[in-house]
C-alpha atoms as a PDB file:
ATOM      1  CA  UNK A   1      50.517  -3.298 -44.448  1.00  0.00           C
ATOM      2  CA  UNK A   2      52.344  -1.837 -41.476  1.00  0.00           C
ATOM      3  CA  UNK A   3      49.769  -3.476 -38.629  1.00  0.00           C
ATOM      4  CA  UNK A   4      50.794  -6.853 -39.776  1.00  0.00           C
ATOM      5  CA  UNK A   5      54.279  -6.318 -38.780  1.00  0.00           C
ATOM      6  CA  UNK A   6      53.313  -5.590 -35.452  1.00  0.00           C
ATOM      7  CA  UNK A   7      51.872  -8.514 -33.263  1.00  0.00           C
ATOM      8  CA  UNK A   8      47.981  -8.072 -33.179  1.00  0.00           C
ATOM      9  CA  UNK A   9      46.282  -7.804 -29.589  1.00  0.00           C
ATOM     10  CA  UNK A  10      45.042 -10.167 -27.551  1.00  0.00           C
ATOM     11  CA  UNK A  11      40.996  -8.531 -28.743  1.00  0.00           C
ATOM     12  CA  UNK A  12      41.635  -9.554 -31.692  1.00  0.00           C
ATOM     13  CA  UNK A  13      43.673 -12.637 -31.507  1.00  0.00           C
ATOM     14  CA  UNK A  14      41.772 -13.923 -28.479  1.00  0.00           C
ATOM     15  CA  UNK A  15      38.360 -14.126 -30.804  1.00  0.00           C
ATOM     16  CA  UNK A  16      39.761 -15.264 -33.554  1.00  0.00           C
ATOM     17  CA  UNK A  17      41.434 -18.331 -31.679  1.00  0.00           C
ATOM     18  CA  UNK A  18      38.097 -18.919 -29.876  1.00  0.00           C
ATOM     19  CA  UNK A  19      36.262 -19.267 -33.359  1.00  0.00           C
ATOM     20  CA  UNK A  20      38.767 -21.567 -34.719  1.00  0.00           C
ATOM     21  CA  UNK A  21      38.108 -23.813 -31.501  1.00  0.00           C
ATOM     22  CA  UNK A  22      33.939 -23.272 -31.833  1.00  0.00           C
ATOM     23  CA  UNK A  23      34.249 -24.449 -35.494  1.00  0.00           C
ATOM     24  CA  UNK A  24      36.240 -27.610 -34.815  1.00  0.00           C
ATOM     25  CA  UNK A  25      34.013 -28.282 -31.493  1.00  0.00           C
ATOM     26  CA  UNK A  26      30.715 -27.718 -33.664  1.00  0.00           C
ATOM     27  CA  UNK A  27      32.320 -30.251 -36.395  1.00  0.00           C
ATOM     28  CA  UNK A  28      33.530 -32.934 -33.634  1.00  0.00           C
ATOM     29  CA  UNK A  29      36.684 -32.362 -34.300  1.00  0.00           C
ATOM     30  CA  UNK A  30      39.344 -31.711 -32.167  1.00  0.00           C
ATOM     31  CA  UNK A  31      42.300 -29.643 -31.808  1.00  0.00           C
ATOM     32  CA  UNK A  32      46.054 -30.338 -31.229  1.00  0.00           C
ATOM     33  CA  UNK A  33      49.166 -30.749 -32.448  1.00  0.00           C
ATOM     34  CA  UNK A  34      50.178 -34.479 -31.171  1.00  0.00           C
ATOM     35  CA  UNK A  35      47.237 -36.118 -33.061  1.00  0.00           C
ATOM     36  CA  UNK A  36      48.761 -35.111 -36.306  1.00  0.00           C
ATOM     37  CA  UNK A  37      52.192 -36.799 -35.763  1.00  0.00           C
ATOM     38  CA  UNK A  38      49.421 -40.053 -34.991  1.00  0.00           C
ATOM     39  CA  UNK A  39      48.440 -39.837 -38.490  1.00  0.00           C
ATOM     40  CA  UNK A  40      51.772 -39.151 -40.190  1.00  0.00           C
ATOM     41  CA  UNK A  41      52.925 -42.003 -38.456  1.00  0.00           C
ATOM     42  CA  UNK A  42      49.918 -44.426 -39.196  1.00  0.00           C
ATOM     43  CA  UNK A  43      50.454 -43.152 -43.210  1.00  0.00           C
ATOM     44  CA  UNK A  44      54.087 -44.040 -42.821  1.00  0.00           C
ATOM     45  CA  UNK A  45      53.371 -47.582 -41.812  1.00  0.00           C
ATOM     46  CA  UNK A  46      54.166 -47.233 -38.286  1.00  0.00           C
ATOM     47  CA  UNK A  47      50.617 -49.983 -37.664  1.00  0.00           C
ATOM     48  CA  UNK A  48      53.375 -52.680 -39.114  1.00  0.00           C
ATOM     49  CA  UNK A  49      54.994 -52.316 -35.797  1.00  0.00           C
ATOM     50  CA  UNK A  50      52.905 -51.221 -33.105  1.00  0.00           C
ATOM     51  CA  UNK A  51      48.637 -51.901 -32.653  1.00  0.00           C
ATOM     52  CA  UNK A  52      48.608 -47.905 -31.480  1.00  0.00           C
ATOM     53  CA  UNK A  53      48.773 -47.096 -34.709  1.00  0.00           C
ATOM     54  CA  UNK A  54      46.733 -49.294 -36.902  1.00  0.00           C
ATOM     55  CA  UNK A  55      43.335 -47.066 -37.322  1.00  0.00           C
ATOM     56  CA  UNK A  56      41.965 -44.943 -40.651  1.00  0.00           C
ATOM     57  CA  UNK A  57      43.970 -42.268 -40.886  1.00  0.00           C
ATOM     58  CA  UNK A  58      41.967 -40.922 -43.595  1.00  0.00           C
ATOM     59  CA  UNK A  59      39.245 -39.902 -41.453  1.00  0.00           C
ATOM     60  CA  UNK A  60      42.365 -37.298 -39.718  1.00  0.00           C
ATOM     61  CA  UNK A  61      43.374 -35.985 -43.031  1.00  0.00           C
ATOM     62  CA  UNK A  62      41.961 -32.752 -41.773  1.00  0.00           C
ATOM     63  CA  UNK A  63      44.649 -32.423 -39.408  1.00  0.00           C
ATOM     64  CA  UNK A  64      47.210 -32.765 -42.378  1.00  0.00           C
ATOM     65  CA  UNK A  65      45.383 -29.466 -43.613  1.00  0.00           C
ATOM     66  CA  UNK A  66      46.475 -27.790 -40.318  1.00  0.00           C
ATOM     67  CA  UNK A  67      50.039 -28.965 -40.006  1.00  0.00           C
ATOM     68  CA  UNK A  68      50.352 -27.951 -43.463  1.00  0.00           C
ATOM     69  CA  UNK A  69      49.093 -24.557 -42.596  1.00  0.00           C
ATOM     70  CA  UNK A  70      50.783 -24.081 -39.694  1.00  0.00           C
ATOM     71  CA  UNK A  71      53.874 -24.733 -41.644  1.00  0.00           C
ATOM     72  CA  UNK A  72      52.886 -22.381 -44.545  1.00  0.00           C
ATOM     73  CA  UNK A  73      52.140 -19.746 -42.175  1.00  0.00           C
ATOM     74  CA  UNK A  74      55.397 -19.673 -39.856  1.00  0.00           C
ATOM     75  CA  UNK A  75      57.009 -19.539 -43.574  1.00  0.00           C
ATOM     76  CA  UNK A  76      55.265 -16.954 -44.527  1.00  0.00           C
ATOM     77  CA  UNK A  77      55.582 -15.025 -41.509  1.00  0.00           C
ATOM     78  CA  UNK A  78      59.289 -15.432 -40.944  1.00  0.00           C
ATOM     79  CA  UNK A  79      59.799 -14.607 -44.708  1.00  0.00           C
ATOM     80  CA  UNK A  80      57.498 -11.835 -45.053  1.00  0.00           C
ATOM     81  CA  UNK A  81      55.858 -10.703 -41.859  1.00  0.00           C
ATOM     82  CA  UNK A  82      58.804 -10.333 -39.531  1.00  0.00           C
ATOM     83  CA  UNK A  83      60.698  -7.182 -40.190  1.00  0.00           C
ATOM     84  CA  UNK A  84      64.064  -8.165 -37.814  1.00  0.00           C
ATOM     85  CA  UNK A  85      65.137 -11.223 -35.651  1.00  0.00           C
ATOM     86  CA  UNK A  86      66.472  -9.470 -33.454  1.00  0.00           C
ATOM     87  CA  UNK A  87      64.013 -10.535 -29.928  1.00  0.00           C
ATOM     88  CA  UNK A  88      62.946  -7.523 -27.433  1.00  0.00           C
ATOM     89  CA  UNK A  89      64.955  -9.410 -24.099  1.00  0.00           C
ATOM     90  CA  UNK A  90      65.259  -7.739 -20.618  1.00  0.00           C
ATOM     91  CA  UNK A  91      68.591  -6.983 -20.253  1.00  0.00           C
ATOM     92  CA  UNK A  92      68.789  -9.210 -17.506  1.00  0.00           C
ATOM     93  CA  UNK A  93      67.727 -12.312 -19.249  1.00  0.00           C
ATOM     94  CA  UNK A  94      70.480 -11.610 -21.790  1.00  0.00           C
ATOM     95  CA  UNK A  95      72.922 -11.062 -19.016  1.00  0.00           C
ATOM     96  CA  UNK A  96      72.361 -14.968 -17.537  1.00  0.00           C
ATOM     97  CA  UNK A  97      72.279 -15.995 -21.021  1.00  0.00           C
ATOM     98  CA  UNK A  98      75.109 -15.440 -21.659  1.00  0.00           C
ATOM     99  CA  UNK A  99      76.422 -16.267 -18.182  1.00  0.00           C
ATOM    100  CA  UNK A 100      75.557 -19.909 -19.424  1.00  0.00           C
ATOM    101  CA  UNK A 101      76.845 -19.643 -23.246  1.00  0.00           C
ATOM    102  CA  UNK A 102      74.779 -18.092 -25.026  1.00  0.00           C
ATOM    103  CA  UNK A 103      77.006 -15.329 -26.368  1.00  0.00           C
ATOM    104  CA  UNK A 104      74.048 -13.811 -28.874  1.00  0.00           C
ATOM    105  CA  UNK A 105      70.996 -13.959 -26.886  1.00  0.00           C
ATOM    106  CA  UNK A 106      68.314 -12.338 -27.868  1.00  0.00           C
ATOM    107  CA  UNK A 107      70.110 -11.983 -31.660  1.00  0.00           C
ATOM    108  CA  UNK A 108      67.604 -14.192 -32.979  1.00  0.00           C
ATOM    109  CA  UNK A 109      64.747 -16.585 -32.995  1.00  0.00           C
ATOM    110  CA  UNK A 110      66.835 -19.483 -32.484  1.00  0.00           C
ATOM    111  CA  UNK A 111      70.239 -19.714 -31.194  1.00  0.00           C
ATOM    112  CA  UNK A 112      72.912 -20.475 -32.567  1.00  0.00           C
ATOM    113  CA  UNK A 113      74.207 -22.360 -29.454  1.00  0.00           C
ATOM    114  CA  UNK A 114      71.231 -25.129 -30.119  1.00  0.00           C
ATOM    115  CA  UNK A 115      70.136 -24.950 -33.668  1.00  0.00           C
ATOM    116  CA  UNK A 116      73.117 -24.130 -35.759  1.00  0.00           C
ATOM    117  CA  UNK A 117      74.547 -26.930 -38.064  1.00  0.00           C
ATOM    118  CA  UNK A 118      77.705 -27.090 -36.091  1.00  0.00           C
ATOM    119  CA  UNK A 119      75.528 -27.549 -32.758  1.00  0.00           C
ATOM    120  CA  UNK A 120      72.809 -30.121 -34.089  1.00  0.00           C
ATOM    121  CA  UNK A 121      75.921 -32.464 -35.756  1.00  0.00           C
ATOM    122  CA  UNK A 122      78.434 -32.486 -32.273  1.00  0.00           C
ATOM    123  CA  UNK A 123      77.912 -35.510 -30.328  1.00  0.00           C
ATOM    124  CA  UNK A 124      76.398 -33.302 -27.432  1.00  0.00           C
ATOM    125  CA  UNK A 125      73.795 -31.647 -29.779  1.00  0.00           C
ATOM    126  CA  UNK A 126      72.193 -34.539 -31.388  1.00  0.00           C
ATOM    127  CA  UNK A 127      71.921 -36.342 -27.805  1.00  0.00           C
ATOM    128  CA  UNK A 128      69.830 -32.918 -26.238  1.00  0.00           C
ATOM    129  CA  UNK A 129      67.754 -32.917 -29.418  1.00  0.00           C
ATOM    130  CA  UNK A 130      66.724 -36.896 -29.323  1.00  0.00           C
ATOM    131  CA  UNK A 131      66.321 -37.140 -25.816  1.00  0.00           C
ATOM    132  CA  UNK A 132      64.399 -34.052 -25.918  1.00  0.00           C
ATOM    133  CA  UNK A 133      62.077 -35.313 -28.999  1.00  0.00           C
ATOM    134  CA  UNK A 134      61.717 -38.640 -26.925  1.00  0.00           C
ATOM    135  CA  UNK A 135      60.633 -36.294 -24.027  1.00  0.00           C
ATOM    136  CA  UNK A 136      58.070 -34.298 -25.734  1.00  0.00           C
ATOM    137  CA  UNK A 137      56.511 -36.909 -27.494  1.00  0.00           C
ATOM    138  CA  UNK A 138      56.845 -39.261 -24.450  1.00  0.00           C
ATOM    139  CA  UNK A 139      54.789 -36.573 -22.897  1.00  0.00           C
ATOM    140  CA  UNK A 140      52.630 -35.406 -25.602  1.00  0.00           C
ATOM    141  CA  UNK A 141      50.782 -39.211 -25.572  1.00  0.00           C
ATOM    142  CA  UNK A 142      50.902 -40.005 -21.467  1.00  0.00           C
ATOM    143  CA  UNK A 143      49.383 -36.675 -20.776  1.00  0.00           C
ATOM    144  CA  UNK A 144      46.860 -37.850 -23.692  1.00  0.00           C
ATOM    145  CA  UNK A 145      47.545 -34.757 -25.618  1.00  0.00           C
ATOM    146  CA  UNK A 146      49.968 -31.734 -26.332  1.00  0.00           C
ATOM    147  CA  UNK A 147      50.450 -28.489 -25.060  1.00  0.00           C
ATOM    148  CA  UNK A 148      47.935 -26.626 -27.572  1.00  0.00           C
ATOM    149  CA  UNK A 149      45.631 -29.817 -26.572  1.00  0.00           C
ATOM    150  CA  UNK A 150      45.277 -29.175 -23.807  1.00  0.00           C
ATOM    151  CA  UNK A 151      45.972 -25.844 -22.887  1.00  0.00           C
ATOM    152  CA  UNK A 152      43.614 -24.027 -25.490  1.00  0.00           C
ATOM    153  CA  UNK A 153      41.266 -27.030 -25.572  1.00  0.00           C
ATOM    154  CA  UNK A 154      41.054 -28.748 -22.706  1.00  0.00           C
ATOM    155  CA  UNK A 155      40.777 -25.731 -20.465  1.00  0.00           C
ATOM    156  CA  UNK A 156      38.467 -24.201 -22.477  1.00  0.00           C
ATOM    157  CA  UNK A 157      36.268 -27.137 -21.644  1.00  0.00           C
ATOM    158  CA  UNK A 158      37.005 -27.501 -18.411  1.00  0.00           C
ATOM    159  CA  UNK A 159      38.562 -30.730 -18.189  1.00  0.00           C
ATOM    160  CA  UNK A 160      40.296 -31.490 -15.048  1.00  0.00           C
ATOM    161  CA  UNK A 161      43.047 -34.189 -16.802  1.00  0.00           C
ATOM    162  CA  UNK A 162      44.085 -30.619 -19.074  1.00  0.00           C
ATOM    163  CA  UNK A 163      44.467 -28.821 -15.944  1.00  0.00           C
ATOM    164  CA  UNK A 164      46.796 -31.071 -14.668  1.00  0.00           C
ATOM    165  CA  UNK A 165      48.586 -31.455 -17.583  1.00  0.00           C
ATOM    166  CA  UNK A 166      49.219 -27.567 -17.806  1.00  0.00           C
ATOM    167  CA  UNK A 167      50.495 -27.154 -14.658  1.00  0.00           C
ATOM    168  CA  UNK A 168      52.813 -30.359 -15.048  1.00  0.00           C
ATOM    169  CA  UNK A 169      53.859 -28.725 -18.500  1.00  0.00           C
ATOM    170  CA  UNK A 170      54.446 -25.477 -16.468  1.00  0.00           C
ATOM    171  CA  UNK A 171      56.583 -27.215 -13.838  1.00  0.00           C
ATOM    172  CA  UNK A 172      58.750 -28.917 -16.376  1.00  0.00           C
ATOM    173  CA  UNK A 173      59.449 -25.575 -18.554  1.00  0.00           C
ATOM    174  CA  UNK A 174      60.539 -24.161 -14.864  1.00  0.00           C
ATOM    175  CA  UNK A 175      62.824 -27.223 -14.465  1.00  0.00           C
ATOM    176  CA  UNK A 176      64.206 -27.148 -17.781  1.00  0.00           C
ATOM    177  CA  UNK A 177      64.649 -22.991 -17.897  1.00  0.00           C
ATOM    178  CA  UNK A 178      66.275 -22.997 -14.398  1.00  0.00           C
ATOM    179  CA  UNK A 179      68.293 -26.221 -13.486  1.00  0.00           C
ATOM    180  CA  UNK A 180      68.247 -28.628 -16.898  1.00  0.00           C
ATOM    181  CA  UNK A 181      69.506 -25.473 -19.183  1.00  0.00           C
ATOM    182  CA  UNK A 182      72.172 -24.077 -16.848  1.00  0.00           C
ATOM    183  CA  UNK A 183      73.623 -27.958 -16.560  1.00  0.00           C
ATOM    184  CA  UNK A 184      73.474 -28.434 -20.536  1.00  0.00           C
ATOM    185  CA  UNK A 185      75.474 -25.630 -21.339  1.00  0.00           C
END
């Protein structure tokens, strides 16, 4: 049980992502994570208020199979699969972490500085965390598709819209790492 505490390597990860994407591709389906917050929000009524979202979202239930899974499985692998939070950082990064605030980079997963209670109820927390949903979801549907969209997908079919995408998703992570982070804290 000892290899599944370790991440697996890219030979075996690699394949087994490129099968998932052959199956869906051979069954028409397609693969991301934005389409699925389309169909919660089309089962939650959301067609009452906007035409975007008035279609059958029955024939998507498939993708509430895979947000349920993806859900199961970071469970299961935080709870069972991940023998310490504590994150393998360059020293360096941990350094101008906590240059800007972070005091326990590289402590855990998720720090405390963004995610605790305390941080998601202050006035300055819940303001970076909506306008930061409104961002990525803003973005997810004009780039016609998330990240996993388009990056695992898209690419892998060559289509010119995902390249741009990516590199426009790359260019705002850089933004947001090196001048949006250092401003909000």
């Amino acid at each position: 049980m000892d290899f599944l505490l370790q991440p697996w390597p890219w030979y075996i990860t690699g394949p087994m992502i490129s099968l998932i994407l052959f199956l869906l591709y051979f069954a028409g389906k397609s693969f991301g994570v934005s389409s699925n917050l389309e169909t919660l929000c089309a089962i939650g009524g959301a067609g009452n208020f906007l035409d975007y979202f008035k279609f059958d979202w029955r024939k998507n239930s498939w993708n509430l199979v895979f947000i349920v899974g993806a859900i199961l499985g970071g469970f299961i692998s935080y709870q069972w699969l991940t023998p310490t939070e504590v994150i393998a950082l360059n020293p360096q990064t941990i350094q101008e972490l906590s240059a800007i605030g972070f005091e326990h980079a590289g402590e855990s997963f998720l720090p405390n500085e963004i995610f605790s209670i305390d941080a998601i109820l202050s006035i300055k927390g819940f303001f970076i965390l909506l306008g930061a949903g409104f961002l990525v979801g803003f973005g997810a549907r004009y780039a016609g598709g998330c990240t996993s969209g388009h990056a695992i997908v898209g690419l892998s079919n060559l289509e010119l819209p995902s390249l741009i995408s990516v590199i426009g998703f790359f260019i705002g992570g850089l933004l947001m790492t090196w001048i949006l982070i250092p401003i909000l804290f």
